[in-house]
Protein backbone atom coordinates (compact mmCIF):
# COMPACT_ATOMS: atom_id res chain seq x y z
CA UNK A 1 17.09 11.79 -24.46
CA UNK A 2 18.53 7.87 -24.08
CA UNK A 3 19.26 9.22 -20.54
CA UNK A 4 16.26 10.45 -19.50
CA UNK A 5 14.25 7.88 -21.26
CA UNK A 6 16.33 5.20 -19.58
CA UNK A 7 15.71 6.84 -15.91
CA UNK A 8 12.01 6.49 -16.99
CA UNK A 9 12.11 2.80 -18.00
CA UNK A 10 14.57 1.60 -14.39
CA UNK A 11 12.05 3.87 -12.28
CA UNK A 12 9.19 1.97 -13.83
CA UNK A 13 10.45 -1.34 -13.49
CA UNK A 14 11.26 -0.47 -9.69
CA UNK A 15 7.92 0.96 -9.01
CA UNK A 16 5.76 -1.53 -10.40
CA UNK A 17 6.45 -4.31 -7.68
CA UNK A 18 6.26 -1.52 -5.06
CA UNK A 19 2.59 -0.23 -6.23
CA UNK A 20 1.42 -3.54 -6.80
CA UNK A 21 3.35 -5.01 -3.50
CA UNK A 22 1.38 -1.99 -1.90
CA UNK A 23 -2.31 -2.80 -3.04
CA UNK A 24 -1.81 -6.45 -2.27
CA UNK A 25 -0.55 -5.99 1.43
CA UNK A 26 -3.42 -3.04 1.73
CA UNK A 27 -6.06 -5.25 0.34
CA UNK A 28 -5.21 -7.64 3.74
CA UNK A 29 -5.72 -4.94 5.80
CA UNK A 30 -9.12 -3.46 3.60
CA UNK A 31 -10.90 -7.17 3.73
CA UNK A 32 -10.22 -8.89 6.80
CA UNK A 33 -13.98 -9.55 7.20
CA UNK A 34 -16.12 -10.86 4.47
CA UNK A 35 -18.81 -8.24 4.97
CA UNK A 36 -17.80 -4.76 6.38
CA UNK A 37 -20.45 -2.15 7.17
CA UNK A 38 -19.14 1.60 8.52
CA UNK A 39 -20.23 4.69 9.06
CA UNK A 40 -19.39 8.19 9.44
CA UNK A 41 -20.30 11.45 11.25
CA UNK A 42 -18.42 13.92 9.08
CA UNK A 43 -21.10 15.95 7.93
CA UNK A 44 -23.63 15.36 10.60
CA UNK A 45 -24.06 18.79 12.53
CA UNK A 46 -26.48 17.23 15.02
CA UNK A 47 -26.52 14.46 17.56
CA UNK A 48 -30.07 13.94 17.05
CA UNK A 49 -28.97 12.75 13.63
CA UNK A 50 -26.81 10.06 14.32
CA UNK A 51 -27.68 7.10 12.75
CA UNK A 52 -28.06 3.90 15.23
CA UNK A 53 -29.13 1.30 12.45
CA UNK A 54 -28.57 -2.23 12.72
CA UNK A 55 -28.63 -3.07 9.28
CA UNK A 56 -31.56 -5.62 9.11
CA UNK A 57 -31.45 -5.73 4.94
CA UNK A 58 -27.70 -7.77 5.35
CA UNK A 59 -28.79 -10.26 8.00
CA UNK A 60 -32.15 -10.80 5.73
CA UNK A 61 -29.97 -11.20 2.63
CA UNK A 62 -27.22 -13.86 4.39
CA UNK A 63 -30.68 -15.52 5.74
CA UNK A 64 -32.11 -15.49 2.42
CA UNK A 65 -29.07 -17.07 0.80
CA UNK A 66 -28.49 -19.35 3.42
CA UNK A 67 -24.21 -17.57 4.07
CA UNK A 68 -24.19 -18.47 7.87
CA UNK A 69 -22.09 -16.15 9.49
CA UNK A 70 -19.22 -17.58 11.80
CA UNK A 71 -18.64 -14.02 13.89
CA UNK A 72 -21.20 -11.17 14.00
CA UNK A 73 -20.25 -7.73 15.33
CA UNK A 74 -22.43 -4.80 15.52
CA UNK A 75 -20.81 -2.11 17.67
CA UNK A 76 -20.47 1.37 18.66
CA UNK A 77 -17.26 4.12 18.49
CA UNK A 78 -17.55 7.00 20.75
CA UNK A 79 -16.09 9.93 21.39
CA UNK A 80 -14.24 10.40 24.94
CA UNK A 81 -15.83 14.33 25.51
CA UNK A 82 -19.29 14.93 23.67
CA UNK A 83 -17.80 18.37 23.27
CA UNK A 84 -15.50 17.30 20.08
CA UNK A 85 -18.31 16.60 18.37
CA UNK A 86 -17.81 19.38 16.12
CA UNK A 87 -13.94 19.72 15.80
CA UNK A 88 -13.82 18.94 11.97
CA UNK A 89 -10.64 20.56 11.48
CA UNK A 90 -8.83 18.01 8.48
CA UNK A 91 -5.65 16.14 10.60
CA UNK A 92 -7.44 17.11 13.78
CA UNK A 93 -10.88 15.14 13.94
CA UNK A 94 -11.13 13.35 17.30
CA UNK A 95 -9.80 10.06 18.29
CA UNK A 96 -12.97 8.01 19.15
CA UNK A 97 -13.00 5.06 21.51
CA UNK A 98 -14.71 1.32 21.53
CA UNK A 99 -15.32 -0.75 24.11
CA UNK A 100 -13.54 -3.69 26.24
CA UNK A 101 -16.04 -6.16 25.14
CA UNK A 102 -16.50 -4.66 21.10
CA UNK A 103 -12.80 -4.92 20.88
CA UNK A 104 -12.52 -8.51 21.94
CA UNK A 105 -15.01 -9.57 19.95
CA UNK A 106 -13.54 -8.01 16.75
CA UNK A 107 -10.04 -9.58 18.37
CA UNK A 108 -11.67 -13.07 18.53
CA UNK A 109 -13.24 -12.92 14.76
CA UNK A 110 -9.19 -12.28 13.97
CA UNK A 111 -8.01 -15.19 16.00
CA UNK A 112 -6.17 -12.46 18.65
CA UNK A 113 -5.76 -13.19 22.44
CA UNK A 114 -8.13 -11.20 24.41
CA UNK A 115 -7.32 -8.50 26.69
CA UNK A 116 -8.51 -6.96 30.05
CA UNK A 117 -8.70 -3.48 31.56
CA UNK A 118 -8.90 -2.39 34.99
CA UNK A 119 -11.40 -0.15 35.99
CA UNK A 120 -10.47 3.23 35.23
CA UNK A 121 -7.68 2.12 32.90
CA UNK A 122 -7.51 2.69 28.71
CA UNK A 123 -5.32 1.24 25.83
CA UNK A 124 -4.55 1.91 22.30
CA UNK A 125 -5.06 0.17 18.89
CA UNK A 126 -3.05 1.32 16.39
CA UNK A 127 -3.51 1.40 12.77
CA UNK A 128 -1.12 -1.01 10.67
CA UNK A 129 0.63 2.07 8.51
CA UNK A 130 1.51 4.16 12.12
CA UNK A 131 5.16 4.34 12.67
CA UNK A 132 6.82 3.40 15.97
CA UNK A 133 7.98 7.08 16.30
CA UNK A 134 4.37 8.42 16.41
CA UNK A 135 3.07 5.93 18.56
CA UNK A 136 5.67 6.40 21.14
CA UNK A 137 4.98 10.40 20.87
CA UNK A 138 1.60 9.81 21.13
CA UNK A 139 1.66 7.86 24.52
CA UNK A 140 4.34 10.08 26.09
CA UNK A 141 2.10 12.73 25.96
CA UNK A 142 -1.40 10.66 26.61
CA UNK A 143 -0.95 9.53 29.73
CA UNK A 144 -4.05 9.92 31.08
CA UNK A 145 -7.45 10.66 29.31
CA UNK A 146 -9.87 13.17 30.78
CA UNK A 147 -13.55 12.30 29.53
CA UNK A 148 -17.28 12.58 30.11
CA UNK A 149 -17.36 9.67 32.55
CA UNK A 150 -14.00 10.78 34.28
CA UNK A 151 -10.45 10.48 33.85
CA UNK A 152 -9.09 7.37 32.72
CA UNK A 153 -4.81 6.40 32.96
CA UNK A 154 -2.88 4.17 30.65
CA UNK A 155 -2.63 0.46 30.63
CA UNK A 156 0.33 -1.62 31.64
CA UNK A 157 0.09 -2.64 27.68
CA UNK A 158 -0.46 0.52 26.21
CA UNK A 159 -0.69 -0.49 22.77
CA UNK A 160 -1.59 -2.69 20.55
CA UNK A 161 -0.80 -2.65 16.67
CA UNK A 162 -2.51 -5.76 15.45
CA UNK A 163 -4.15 -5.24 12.47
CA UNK A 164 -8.30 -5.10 12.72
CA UNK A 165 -9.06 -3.11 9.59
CA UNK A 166 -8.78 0.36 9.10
CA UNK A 167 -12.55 1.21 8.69
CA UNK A 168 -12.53 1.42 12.53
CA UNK A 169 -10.72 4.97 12.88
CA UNK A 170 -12.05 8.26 12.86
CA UNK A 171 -11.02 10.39 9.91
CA UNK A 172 -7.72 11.06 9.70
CA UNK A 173 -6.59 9.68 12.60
CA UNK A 174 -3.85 6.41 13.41
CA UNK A 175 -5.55 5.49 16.20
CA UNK A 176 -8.26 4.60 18.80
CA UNK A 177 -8.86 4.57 22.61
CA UNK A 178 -10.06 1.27 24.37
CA UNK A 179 -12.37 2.15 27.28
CA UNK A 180 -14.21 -0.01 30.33
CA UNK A 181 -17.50 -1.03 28.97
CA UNK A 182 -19.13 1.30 32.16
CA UNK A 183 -17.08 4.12 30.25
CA UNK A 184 -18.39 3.95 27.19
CA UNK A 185 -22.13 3.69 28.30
CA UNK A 186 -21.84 7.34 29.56
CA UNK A 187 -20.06 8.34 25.97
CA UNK A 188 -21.39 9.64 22.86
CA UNK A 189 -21.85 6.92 20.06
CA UNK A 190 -20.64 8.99 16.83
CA UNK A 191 -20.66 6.03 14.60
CA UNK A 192 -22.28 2.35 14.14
CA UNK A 193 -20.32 -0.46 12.23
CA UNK A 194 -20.84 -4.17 11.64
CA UNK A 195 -18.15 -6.71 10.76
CA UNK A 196 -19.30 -9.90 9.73
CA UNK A 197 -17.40 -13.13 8.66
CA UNK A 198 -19.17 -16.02 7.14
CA UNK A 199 -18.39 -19.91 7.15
CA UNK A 200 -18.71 -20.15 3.25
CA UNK A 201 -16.90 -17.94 0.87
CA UNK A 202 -19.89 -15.18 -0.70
CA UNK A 203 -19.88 -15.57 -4.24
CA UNK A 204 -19.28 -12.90 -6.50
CA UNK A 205 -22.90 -12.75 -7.84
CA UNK A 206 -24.27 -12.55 -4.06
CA UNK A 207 -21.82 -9.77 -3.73
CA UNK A 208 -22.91 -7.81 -6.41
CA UNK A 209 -25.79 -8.34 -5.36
CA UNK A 210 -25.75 -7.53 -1.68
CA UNK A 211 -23.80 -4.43 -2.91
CA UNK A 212 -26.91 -3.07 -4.73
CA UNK A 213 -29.41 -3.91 -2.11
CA UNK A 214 -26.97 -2.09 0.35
CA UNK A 215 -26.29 1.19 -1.53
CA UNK A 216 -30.14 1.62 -2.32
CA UNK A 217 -30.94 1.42 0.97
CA UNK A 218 -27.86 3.66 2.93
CA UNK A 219 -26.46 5.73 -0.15
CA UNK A 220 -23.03 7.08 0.56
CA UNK A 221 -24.57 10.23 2.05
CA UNK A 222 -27.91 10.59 3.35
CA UNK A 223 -29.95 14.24 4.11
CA UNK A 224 -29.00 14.26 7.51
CA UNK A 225 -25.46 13.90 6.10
CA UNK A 226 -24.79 10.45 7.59
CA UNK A 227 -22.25 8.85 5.26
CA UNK A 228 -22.32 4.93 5.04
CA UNK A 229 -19.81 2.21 3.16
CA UNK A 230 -19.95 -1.70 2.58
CA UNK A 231 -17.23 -3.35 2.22
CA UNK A 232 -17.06 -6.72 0.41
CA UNK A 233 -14.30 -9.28 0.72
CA UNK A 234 -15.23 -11.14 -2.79
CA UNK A 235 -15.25 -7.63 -4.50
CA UNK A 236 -12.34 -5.75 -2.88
CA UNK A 237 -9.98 -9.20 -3.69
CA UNK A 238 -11.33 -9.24 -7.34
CA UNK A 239 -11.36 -5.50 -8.22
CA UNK A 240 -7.41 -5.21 -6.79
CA UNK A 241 -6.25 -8.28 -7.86
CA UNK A 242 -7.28 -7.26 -11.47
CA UNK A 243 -6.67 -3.65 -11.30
CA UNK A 244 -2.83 -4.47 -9.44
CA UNK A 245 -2.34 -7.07 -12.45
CA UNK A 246 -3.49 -4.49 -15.33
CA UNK A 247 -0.96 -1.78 -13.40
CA UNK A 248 1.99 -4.35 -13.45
CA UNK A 249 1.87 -5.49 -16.54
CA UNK A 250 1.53 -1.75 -18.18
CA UNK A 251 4.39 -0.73 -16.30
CA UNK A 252 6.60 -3.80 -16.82
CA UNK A 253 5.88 -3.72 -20.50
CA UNK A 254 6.38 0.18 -20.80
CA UNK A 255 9.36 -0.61 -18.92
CA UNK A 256 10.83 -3.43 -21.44
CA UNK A 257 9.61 -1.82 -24.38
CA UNK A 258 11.90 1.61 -23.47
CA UNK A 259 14.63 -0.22 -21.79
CA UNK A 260 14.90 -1.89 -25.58
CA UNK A 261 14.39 0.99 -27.31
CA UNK A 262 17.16 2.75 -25.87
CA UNK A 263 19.82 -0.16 -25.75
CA UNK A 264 19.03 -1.12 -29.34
CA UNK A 265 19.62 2.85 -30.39
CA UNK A 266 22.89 2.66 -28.45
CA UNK A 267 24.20 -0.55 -29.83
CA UNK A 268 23.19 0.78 -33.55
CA UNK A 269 24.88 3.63 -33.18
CA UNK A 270 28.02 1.85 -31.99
CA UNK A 271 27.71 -0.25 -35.05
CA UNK A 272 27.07 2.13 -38.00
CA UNK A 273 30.25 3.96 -37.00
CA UNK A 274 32.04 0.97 -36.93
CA UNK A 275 32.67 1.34 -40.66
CA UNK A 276 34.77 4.28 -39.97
CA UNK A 277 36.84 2.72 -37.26
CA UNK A 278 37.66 0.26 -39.31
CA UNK A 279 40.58 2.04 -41.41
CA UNK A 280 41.83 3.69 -37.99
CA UNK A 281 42.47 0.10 -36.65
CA UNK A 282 43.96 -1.20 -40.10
CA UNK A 283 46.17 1.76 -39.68
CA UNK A 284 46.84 0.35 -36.10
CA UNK A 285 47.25 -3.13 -36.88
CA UNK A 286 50.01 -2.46 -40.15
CA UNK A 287 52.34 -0.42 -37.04
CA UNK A 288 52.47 -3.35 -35.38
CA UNK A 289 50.01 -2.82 -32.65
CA UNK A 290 48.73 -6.38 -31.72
CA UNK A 291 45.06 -8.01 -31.90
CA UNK A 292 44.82 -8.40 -27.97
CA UNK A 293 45.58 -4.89 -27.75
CA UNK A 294 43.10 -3.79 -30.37
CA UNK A 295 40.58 -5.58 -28.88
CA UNK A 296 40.96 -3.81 -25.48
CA UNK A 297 40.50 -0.58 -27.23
CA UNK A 298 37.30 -1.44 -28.47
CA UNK A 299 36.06 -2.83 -25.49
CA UNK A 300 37.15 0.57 -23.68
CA UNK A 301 35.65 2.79 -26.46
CA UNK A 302 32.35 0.35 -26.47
CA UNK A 303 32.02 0.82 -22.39
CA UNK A 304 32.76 4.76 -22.57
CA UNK A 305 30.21 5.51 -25.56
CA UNK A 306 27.75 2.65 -24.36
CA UNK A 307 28.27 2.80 -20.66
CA UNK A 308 28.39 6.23 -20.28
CA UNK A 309 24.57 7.09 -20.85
CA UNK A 310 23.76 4.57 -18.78
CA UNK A 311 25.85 5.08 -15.82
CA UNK A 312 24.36 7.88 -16.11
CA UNK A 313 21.15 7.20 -16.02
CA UNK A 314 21.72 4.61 -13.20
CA UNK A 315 22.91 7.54 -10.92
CA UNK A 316 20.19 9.47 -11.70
CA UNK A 317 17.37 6.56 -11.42
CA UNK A 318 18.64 5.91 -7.99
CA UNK A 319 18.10 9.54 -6.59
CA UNK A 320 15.13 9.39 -7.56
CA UNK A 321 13.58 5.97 -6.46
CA UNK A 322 15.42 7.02 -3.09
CA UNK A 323 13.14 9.49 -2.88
CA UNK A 324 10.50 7.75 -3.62
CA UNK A 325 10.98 4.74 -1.32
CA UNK A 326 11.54 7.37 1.17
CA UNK A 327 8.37 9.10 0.38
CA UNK A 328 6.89 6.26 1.14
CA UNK A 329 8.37 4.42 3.67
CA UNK A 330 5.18 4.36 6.20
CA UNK A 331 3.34 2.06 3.44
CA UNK A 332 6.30 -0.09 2.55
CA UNK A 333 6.50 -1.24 6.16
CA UNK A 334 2.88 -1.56 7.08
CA UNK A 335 2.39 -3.15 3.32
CA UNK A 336 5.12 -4.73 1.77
CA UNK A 337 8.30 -5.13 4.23
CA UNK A 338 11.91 -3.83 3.43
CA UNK A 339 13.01 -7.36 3.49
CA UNK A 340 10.95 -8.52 0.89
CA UNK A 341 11.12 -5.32 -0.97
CA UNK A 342 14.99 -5.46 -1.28
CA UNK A 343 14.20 -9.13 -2.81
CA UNK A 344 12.20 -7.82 -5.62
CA UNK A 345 14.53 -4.60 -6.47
CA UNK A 346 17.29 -7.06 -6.10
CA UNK A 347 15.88 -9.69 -8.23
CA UNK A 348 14.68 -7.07 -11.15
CA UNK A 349 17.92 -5.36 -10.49
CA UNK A 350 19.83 -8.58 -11.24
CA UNK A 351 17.52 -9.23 -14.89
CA UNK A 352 17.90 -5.45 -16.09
CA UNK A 353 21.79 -6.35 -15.37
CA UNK A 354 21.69 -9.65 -17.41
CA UNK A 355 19.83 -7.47 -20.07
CA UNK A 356 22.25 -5.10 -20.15
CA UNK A 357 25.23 -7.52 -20.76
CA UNK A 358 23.60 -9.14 -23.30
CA UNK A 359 23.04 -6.04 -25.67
CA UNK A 360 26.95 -5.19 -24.25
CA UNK A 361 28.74 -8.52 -25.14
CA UNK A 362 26.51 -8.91 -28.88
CA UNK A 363 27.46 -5.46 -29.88
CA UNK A 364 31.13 -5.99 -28.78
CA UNK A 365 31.26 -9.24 -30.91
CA UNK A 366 29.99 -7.22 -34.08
CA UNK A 367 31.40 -4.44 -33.54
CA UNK A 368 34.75 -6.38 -33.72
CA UNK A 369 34.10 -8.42 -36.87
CA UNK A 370 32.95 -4.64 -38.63
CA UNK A 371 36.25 -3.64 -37.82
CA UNK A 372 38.28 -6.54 -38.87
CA UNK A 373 36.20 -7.01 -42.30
């Protein structure tokens, strides 16, 4: 039970900078604009039905509250053959496209170089969390793009993995095509977004109220099945800052609280049978055996019945956040960073160690004055 319960407590005190190291470094990627307005297709059945909207009610509430808005983008994503409009097979959904001149505007509300395109030529933007394996997959075997408005070949740069969000994908999918503006004109737009950034920070009142305002207007899905989101910098930052503090400190104090539990139960055990030692090491001590010596046998038998449970429970802990880490690994990298990650384990490594030695070294030192009473 000490064993298991131990695993429990090192696993938790592991974890917690992970998760919350994980919803800080997604929350940069979630809000990089200060309003973000997306939509999506997934339960529209007909073109007809796509909505084209330029969301008036936001520019007439910024106007209203006098938020001037530094960059403005209100753009299209299409998809490269009109035909995939209805693959909605989950993993498989269509990689949609944007144009030159959408994608450099997004890239110059980030602060990113612009690029250029010859005229039948395509690149790729790639989501933060994709791994270098896929992407390299992915353009072995994309070469060229066959679509409505003809067939279009890779770039000299194929790629491009800065992050710009992640509410510009299609559903389930890592990545998306950058066409010639003449290319996407011939395309079908499947969805309509709108990143904004403003010169003054919105307040948390306008964004609860710009919030409401939006969600009466375009509820999450509509009858035609259109499916529309809002994205707020003020609110994202507040609700995850709060919900990533309430997570780490639950999980830190769970952590402490059974981490104490179980060394206090193993250091009271060591001392209530210290009574009972006490007449084997009398016996010891009258055939001559000397004090240096005796104290070396306690310390062994203190790190054998002590150590042992939680050696034990070391060995197993690290299988298992192994196996988490690995689990994970996509979001660590795109999120956190190994580098910095190793810095936390090793730092909470190094207190659970200095925690450790101080429940060792205070049961040692009574456990040899029960003895020598």
């Amino acid at each position: 039970i000490i064993c298991i319960t131990l695993v429990l407590a090192i696993f938790m005190f592991i974890a917690a900078p992970i998760l919350t190291g994980w919803a800080s470094g997604y929350l940069d990627i979630r809000s990089m604009y200060d309003v973000q307005i997306y939509q999506t297709y997934n339960n529209v059945y007909e073109t007809e039905n796509l909505p084209q909207d330029n969301y008036a009610i936001v520019t007439d509430f910024l106007t209203e509250h006098r938020l001037e808005t530094a960059y403005d983008c209100t753009f299209n994503l299409y998809l490269p053959n009109q035909s995939d409009f209805h693959r909605r097979i989950k993993y498989d959904f269509p990689i949609v496209a944007i144009s030159l001149s959408d994608y450099n505007a997004i890239r110059q509300m980030l602060g990113y170089e612009q690029i250029s395109l010859a005229e039948n030529e395509f690149t790729t933007q790639w989501q933060t969390i994709a791994t270098e394996e896929e992407m390299n997959t992915f353009l072995q075997e994309h070469t060229t793009v066959v679509t409505d408005a003809g067939t279009l070949s890779i770039a000299q740069q194929p790629y491009y993995a800065d992050a710009i969000g992640e509410t510009l994908y299609n559903s389930y999918t890592n990545v998306i095509y950058v066409f010639p503006d003449h290319v996407c004109e011939q395309l079908l737009p499947v969805m309509h977004n709108r990143y904004i950034t403003t010169t003054e920070k919105i307040t948390y009142e306008n964004a609860r109220e710009l919030e409401k305002l939006f969600t009466a207007q375009y509820p999450e899905q509509t009858e035609n099945g259109a499916e529309y989101g809002l994205r707020l910098r003020t609110l994202q930052i507040n609700s995850t800052k709060t919900s990533s503090f309430i997570l780490q400190a639950a999980m830190i104090y769970g952590a402490v609280v059974l981490m104490v539990i179980c060394l206090t139960v193993l250091s009271l055990q060591q001392l209530l049978d210290a009574g009972q030692y006490s007449y084997r090491f009398s016996v010891l001590r009258k055939l001559g055996v000397e004090e240096n010596r005796i104290n070396k046998l306690i310390l062994k038998q203190l790190g054998v019945w002590f150590g042992l449970p939680i050696i034990a429970a070391i060995v197993v802990a690290s299988v298992v956040i192994g196996y988490f880490i690995q689990t994970i690994s996509a979001e660590i990298t795109a999120y956190i960073g190994f580098s910095t990650l190793l810095l936390q384990i090793g730092t909470t490594a190094a207190i659970l160690l200095i925690l450790l030695i101080c429940y060792f070294l205070s049961t040692w030192i009574l456990f040899k004055r029960a003895v020598h009473l």
